[in-house]
Protein backbone atom coordinates (compact mmCIF):
# COMPACT_ATOMS: atom_id res chain seq x y z
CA UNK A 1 -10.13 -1.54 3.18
CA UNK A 2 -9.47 1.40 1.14
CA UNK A 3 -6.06 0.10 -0.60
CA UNK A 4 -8.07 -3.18 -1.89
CA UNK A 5 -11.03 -0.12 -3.10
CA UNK A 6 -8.44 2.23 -4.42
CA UNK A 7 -6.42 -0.54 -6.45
CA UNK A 8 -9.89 -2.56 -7.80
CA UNK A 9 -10.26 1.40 -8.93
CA UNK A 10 -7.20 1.11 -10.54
CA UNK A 11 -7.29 -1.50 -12.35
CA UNK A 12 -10.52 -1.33 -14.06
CA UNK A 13 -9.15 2.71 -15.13
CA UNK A 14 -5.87 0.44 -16.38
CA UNK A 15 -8.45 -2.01 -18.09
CA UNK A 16 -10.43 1.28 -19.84
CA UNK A 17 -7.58 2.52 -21.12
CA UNK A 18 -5.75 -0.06 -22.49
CA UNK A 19 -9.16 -1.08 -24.48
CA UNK A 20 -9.30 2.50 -25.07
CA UNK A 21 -5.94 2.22 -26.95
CA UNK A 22 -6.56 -0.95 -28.51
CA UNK A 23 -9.54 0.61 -30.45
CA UNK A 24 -8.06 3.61 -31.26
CA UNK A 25 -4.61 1.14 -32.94
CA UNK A 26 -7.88 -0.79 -34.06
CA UNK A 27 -9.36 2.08 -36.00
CA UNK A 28 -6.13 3.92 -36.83
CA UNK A 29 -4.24 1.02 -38.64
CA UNK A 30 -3.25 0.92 -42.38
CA UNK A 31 -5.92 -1.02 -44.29
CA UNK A 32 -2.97 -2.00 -46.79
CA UNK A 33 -0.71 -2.95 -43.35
CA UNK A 34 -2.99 -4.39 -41.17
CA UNK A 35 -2.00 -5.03 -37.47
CA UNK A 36 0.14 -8.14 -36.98
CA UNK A 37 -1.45 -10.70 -35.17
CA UNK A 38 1.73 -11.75 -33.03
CA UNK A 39 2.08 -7.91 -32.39
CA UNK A 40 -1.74 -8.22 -31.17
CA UNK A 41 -0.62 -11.30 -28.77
CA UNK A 42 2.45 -9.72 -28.06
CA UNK A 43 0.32 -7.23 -26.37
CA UNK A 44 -2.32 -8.78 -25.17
CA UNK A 45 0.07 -10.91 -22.77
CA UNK A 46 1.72 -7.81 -21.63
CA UNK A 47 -1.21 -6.63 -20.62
CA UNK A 48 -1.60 -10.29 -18.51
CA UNK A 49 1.05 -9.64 -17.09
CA UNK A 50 0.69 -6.23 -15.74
CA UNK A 51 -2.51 -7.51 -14.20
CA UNK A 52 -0.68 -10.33 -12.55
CA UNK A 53 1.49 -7.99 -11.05
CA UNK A 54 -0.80 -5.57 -9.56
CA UNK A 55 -2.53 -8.52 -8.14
CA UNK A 56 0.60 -9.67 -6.47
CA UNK A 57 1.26 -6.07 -5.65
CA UNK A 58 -1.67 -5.92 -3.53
CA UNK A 59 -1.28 -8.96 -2.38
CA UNK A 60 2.16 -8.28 -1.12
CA UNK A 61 0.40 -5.07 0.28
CA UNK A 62 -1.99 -7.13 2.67
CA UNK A 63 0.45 -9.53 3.68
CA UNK A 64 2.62 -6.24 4.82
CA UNK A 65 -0.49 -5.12 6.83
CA UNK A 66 -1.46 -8.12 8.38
CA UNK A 67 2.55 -8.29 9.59
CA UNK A 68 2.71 -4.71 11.14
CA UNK A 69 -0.80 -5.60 12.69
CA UNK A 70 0.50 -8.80 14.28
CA UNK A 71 3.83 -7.17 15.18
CA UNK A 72 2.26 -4.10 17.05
CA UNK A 73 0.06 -6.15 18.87
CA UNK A 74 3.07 -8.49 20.49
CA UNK A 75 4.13 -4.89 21.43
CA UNK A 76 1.45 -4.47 24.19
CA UNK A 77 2.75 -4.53 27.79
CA UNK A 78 5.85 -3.74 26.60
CA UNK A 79 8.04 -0.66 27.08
CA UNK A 80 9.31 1.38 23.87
CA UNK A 81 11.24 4.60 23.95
CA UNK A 82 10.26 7.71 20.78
CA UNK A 83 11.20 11.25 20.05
CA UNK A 84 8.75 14.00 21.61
CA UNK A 85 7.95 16.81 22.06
CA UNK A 86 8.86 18.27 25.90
CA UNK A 87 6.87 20.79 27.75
CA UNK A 88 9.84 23.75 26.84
CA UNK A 89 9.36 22.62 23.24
CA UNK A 90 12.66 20.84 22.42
CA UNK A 91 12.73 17.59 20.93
CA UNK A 92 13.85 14.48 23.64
CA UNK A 93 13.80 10.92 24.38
CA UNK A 94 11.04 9.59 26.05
CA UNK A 95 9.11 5.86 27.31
CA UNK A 96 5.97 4.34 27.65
CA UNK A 97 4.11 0.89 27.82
CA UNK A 98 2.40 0.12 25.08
CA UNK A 99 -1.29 -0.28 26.40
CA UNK A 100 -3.36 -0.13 23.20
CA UNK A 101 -3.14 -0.84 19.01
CA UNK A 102 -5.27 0.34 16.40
CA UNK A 103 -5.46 2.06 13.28
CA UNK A 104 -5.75 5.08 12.09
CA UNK A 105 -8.52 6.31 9.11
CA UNK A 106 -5.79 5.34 6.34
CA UNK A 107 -5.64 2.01 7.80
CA UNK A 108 -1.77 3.04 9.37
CA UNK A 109 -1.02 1.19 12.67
CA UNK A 110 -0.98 3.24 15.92
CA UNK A 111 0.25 2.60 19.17
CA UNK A 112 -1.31 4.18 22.27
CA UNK A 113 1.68 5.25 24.56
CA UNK A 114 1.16 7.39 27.59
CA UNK A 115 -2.15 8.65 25.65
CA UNK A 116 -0.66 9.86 22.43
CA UNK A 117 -0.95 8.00 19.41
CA UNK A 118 2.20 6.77 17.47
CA UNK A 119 3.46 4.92 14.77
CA UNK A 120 5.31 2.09 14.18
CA UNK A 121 8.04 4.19 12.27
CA UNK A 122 8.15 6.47 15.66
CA UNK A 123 9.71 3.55 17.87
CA UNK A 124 13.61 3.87 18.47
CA UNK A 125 13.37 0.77 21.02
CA UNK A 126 11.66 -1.68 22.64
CA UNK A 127 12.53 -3.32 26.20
């Protein structure tokens, strides 16, 4: 999935540059006023902590997809109204069954209604 492959990205650029900024303090300190060690700690957990959250952050972020997955999917058979386009080019109500769901190459959930491919977000209602 390309969120999990983007974020494992991210992190390990997050890791780089907070070791990158460690060494740098590291290098940079006074030798007469050394780095405090509980300053060092102080940091270090911070830095747990971020990591934590990303994970739960992309946790969070599967747990969404899985839901909008297993929601558009109880969709099928069933008859939603959207917004489109009409053949004199103004913007109107219209319905469709829901015959097929997928996704899309960013991963996005799309609904197959009367052949064209829509969105969750492009429902107004269900029947």
């Amino acid at each position: 999935m390309s969120t999990t492959t983007s974020s494992a990205t991210s992190a390990s650029s997050l890791q780089m540059d907070y070791m990158t900024l460690l060494v740098a303090q590291l290098q940079n300190q006074n030798p007469l006023e050394p780095m405090d060690n509980d300053q060092m700690a102080m940091q270090l957990a911070q830095y747990s902590q971020l990591q934590q959250l990303e994970g739960m952050n992309n946790s969070f972020s599967s747990v969404l997809d899985a839901t909008q997955k297993s929601y558009a999917s109880s969709l099928i058979g069933k008859t939603v109204s959207y917004y489109a386009t009409q053949a004199d080019g103004s913007s109107g109500a219209a319905e469709g069954v829901v015959k097929e769901v997928g996704t899309n190459s960013d991963g996005k959930v799309i609904l197959n209604v009367n052949d064209i491919a829509l969105s969750l977000d492009d429902i107004v209602t269900i029947k």
